[in-house]
Protein backbone atom coordinates (compact mmCIF):
# COMPACT_ATOMS: atom_id res chain seq x y z
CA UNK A 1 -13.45 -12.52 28.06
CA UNK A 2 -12.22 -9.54 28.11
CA UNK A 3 -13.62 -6.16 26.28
CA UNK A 4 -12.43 -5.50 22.84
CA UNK A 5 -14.23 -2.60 21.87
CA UNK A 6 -11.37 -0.18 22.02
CA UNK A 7 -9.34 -2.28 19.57
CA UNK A 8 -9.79 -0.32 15.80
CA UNK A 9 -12.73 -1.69 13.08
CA UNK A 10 -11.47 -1.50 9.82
CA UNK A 11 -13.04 -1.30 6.53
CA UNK A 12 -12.75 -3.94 3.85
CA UNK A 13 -10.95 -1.45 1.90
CA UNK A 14 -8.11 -1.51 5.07
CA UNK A 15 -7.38 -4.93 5.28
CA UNK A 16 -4.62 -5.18 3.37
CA UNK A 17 -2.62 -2.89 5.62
CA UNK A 18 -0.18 -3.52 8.18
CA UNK A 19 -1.92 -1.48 10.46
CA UNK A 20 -5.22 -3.92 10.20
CA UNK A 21 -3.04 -7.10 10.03
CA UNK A 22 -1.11 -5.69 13.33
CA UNK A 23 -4.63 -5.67 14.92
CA UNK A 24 -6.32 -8.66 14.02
CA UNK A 25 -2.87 -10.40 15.44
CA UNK A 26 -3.23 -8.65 18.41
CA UNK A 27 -7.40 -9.92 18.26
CA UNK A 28 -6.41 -12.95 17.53
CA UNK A 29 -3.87 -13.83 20.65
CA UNK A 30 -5.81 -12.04 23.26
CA UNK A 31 -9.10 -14.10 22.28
CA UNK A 32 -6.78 -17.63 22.27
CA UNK A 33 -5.35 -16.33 25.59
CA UNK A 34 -8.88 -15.30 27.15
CA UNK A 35 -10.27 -18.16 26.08
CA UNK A 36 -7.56 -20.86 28.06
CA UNK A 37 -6.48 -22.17 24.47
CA UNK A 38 -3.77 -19.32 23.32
CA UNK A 39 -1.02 -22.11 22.32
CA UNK A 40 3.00 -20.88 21.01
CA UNK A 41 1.94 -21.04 17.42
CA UNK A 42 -0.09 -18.10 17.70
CA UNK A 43 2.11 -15.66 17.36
CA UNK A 44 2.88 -16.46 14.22
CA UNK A 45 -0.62 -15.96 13.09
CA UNK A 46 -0.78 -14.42 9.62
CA UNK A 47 2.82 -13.66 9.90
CA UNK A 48 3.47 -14.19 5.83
CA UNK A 49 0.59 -11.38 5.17
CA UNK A 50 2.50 -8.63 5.56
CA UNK A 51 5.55 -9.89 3.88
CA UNK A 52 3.74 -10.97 0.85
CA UNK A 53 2.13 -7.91 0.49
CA UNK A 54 5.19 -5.59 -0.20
CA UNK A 55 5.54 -7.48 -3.53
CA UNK A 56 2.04 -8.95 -4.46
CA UNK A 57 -1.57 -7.22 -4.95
CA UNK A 58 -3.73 -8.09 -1.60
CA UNK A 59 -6.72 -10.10 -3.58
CA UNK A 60 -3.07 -12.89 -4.12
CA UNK A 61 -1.94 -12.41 -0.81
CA UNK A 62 -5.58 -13.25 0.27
CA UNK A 63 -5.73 -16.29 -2.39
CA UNK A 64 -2.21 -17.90 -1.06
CA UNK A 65 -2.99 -17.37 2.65
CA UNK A 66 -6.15 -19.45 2.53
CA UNK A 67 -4.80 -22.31 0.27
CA UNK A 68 -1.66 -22.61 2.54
CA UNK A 69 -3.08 -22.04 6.43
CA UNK A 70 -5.07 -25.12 8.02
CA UNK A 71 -7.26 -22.03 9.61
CA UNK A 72 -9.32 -21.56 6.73
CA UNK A 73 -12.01 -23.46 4.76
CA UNK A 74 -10.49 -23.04 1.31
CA UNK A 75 -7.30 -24.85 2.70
CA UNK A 76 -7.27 -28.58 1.20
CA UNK A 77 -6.19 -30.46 3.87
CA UNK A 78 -7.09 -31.58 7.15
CA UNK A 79 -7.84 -27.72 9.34
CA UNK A 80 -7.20 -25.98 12.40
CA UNK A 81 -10.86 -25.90 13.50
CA UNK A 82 -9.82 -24.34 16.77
CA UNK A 83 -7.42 -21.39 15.16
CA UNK A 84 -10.88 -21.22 12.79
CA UNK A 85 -12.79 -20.51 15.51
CA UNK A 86 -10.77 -17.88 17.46
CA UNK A 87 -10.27 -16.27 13.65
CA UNK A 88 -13.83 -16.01 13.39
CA UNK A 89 -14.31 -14.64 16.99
CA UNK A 90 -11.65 -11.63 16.63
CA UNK A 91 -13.25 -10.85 13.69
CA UNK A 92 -15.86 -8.97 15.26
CA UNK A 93 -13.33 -6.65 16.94
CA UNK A 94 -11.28 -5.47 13.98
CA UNK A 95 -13.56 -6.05 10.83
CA UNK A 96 -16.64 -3.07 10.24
CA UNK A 97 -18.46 -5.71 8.71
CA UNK A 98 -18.21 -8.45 10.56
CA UNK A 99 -20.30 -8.11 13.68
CA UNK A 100 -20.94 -12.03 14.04
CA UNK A 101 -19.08 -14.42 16.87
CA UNK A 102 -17.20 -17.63 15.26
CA UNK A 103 -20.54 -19.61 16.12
CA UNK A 104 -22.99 -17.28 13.93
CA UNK A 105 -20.23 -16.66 11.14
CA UNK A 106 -20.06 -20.55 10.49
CA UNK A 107 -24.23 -20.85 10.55
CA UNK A 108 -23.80 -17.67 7.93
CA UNK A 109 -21.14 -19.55 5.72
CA UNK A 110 -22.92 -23.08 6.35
CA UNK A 111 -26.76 -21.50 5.22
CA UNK A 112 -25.15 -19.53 1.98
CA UNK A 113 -23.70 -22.68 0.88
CA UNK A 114 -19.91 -21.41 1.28
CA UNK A 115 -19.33 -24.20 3.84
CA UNK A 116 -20.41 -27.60 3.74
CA UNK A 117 -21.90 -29.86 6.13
CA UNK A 118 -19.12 -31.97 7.06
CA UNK A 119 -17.08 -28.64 7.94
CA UNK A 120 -19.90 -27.52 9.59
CA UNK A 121 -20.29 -30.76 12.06
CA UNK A 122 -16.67 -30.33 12.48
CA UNK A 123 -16.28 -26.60 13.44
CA UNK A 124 -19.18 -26.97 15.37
CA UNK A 125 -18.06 -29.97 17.72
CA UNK A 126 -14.94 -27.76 18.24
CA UNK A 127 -16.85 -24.91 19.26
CA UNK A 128 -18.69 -26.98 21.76
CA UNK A 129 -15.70 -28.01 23.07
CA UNK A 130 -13.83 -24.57 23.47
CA UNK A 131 -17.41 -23.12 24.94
CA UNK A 132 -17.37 -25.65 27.45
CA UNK A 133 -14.16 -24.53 28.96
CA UNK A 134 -15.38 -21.44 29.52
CA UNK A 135 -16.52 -20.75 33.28
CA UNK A 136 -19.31 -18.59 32.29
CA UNK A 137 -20.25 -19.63 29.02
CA UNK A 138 -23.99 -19.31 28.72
CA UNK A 139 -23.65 -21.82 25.35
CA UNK A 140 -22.98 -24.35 27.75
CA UNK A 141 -24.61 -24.79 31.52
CA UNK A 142 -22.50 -27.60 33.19
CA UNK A 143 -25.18 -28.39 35.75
């Protein structure tokens, strides 16, 4: 994978901007591409963010996103648990505080109750499988 460190951290008070929502798209398709599962959908990630937010406060920009995108727990039908996971990965390169990898984040969410157990089974199966893929992975030793 390659290093992300140079990409910007913002603040929770920032991420309503286009500036943070133009970086955690960028996050977002580099991680998909670096991990072999970057697929044409991507690049509308998050697209309706920015749009929404010229007419409506962030905290209902926030509340519509997550009801309508299969990448996020509160969404009420069946989700994107690999677009989950590489959300949760870039998050550690564009959010201050969010310094856990997709794995950690979901044991977080999963031990504070804010995911259940069947999501957690779920996400974690598709981590597996996306970790496997990776040549150097030290989640997973193939021998």
């Amino acid at each position: 994978m390659r290093d992300l460190s140079n990409f910007p951290k913002f603040p929770k008070s920032k991420r309503s901007t286009f500036r943070y929502w133009y970086w955690h798209w960028r996050a977002f398709n580099r991680v998909a591409k670096d991990l072999g599962i970057w697929k044409f959908k991507y690049i509308f990630h998050d697209l309706e963010k920015p749009f929404l937010r010229l007419f409506l406060p962030y905290k209902t920009v926030q509340k519509i996103h997550r009801a309508h995108n299969k990448h996020h727990l509160e969404y009420p039908g069946r989700k994107d648990w690999e677009a989950l996971y590489i959300d949760w990965e870039c998050g550690q390169y564009t959010k201050e505080a969010c310094p856990r990898n997709a794995i950690t984040e979901a044991g977080f969410l999963y031990a504070s109750g804010k995911m259940d157990q069947d999501d957690y089974i779920r996400f974690m199966n598709t981590a597996i499988k996306i970790r496997r893929r990776q040549p150097d992975s030290a989640f997973y030793n193939k021998n």
